[in-house]
C-alpha atoms as a PDB file:
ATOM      1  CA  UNK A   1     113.944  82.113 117.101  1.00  0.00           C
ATOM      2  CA  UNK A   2     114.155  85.456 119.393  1.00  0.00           C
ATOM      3  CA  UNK A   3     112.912  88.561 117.795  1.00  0.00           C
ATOM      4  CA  UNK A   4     114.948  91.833 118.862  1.00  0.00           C
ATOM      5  CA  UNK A   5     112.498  93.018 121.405  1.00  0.00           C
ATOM      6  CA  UNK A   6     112.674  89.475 123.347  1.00  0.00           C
ATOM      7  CA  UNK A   7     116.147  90.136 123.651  1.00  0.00           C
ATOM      8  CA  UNK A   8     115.555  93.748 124.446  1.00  0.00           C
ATOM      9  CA  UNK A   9     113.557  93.180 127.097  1.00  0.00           C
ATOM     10  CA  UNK A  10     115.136  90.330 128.770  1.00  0.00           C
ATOM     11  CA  UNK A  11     118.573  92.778 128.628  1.00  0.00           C
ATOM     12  CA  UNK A  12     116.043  95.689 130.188  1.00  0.00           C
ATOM     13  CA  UNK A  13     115.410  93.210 132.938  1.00  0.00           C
ATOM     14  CA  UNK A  14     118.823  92.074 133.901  1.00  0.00           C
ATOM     15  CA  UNK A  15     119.842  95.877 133.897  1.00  0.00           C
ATOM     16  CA  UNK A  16     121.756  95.729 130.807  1.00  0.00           C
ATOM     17  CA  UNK A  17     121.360  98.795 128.179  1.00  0.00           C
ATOM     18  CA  UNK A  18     120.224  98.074 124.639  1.00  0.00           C
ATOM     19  CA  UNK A  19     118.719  99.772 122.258  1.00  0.00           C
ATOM     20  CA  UNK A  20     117.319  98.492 118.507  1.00  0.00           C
ATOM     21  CA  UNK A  21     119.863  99.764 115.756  1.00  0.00           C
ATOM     22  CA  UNK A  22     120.075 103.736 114.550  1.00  0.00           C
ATOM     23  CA  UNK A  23     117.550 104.454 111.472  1.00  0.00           C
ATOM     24  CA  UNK A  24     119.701 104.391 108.750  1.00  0.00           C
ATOM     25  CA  UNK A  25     119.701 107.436 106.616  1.00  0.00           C
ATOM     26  CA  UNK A  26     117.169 106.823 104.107  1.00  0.00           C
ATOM     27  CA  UNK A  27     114.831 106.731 107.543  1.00  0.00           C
ATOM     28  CA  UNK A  28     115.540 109.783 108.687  1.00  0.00           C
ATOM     29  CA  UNK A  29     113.461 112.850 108.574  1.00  0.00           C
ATOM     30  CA  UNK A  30     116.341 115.512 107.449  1.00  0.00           C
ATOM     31  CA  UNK A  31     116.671 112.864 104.322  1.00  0.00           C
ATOM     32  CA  UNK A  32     113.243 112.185 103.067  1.00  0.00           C
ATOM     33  CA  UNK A  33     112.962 112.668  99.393  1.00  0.00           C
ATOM     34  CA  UNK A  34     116.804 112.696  98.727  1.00  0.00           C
ATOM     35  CA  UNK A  35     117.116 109.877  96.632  1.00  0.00           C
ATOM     36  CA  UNK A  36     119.130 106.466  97.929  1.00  0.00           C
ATOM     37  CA  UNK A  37     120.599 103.564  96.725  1.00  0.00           C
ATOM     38  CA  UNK A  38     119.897 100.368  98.910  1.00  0.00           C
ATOM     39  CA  UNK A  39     119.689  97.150  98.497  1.00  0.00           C
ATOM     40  CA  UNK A  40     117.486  96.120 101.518  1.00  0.00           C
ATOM     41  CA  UNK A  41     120.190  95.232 104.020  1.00  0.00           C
ATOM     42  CA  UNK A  42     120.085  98.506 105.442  1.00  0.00           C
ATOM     43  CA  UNK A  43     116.386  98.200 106.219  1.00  0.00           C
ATOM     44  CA  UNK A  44     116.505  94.309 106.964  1.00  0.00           C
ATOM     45  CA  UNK A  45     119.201  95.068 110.012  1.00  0.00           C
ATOM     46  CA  UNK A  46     117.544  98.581 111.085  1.00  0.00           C
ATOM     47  CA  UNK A  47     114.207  96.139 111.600  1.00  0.00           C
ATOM     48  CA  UNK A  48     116.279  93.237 113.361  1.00  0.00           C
ATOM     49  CA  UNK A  49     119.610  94.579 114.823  1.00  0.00           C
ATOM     50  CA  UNK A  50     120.041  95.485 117.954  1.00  0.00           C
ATOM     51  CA  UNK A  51     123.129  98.019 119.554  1.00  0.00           C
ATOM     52  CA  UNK A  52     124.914  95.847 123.058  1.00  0.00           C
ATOM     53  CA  UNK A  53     126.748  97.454 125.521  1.00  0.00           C
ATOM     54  CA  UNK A  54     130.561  98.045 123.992  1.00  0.00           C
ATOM     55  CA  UNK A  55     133.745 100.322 124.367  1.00  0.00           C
ATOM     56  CA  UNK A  56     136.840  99.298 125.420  1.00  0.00           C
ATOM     57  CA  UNK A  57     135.831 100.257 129.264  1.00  0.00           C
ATOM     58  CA  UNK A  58     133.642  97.155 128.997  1.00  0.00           C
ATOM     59  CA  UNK A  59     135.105  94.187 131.363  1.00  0.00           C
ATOM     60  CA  UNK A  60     135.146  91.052 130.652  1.00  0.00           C
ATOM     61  CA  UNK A  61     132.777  90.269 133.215  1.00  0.00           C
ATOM     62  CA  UNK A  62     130.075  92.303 132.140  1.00  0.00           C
ATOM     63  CA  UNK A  63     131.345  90.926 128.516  1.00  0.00           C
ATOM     64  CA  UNK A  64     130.177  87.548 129.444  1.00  0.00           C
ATOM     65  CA  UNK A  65     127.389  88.686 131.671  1.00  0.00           C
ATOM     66  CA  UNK A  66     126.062  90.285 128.401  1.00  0.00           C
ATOM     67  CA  UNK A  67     126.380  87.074 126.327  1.00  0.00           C
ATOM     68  CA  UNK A  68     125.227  85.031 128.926  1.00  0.00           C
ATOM     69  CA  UNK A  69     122.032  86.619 129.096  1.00  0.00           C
ATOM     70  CA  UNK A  70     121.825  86.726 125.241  1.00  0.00           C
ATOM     71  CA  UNK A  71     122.119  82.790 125.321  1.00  0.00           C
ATOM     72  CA  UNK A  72     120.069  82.032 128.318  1.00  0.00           C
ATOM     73  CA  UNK A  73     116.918  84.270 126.885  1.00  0.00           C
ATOM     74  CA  UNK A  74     117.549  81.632 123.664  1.00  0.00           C
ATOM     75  CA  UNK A  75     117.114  78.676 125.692  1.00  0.00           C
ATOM     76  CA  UNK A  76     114.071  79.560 126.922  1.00  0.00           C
ATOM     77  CA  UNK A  77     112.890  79.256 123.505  1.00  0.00           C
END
């Protein structure tokens, strides 16, 4: 199975911007020592998760170029 940064890098590589998912509030600095109520999922997809090229400007070109690259970095696996 891919980690995040496999797929980061391979996405670097073919020129397409990604980035691993925002720290979640708990994580941040301005928040340390507030208390918070998780449940792990929050900290399971900050460690795993990773933000993809979107907006509605996105074509569906680069749409599928994006998922293309996603599933050929999986079969080199």
């Amino acid at each position: 199975m891919l980690n995040r940064e496999e797929i980061r890098l391979a996405m670097e590589k073919a020129g397409i911007d990604s980035r691993p998912l925002w720290k979640t509030d708990a994580h941040a600095t301005g928040f340390q020592g507030v208390p918070s109520y998780t449940n792990g999922v929050s900290e399971y997809l900050f460690t795993k998760g990773l933000c993809l090229p979107s907006g509605t400007a996105l074509t569906s070109q680069e749409m599928e170029l994006i998922v293309g690259k996603i599933t050929e970095t999986g079969k080199g696996q």
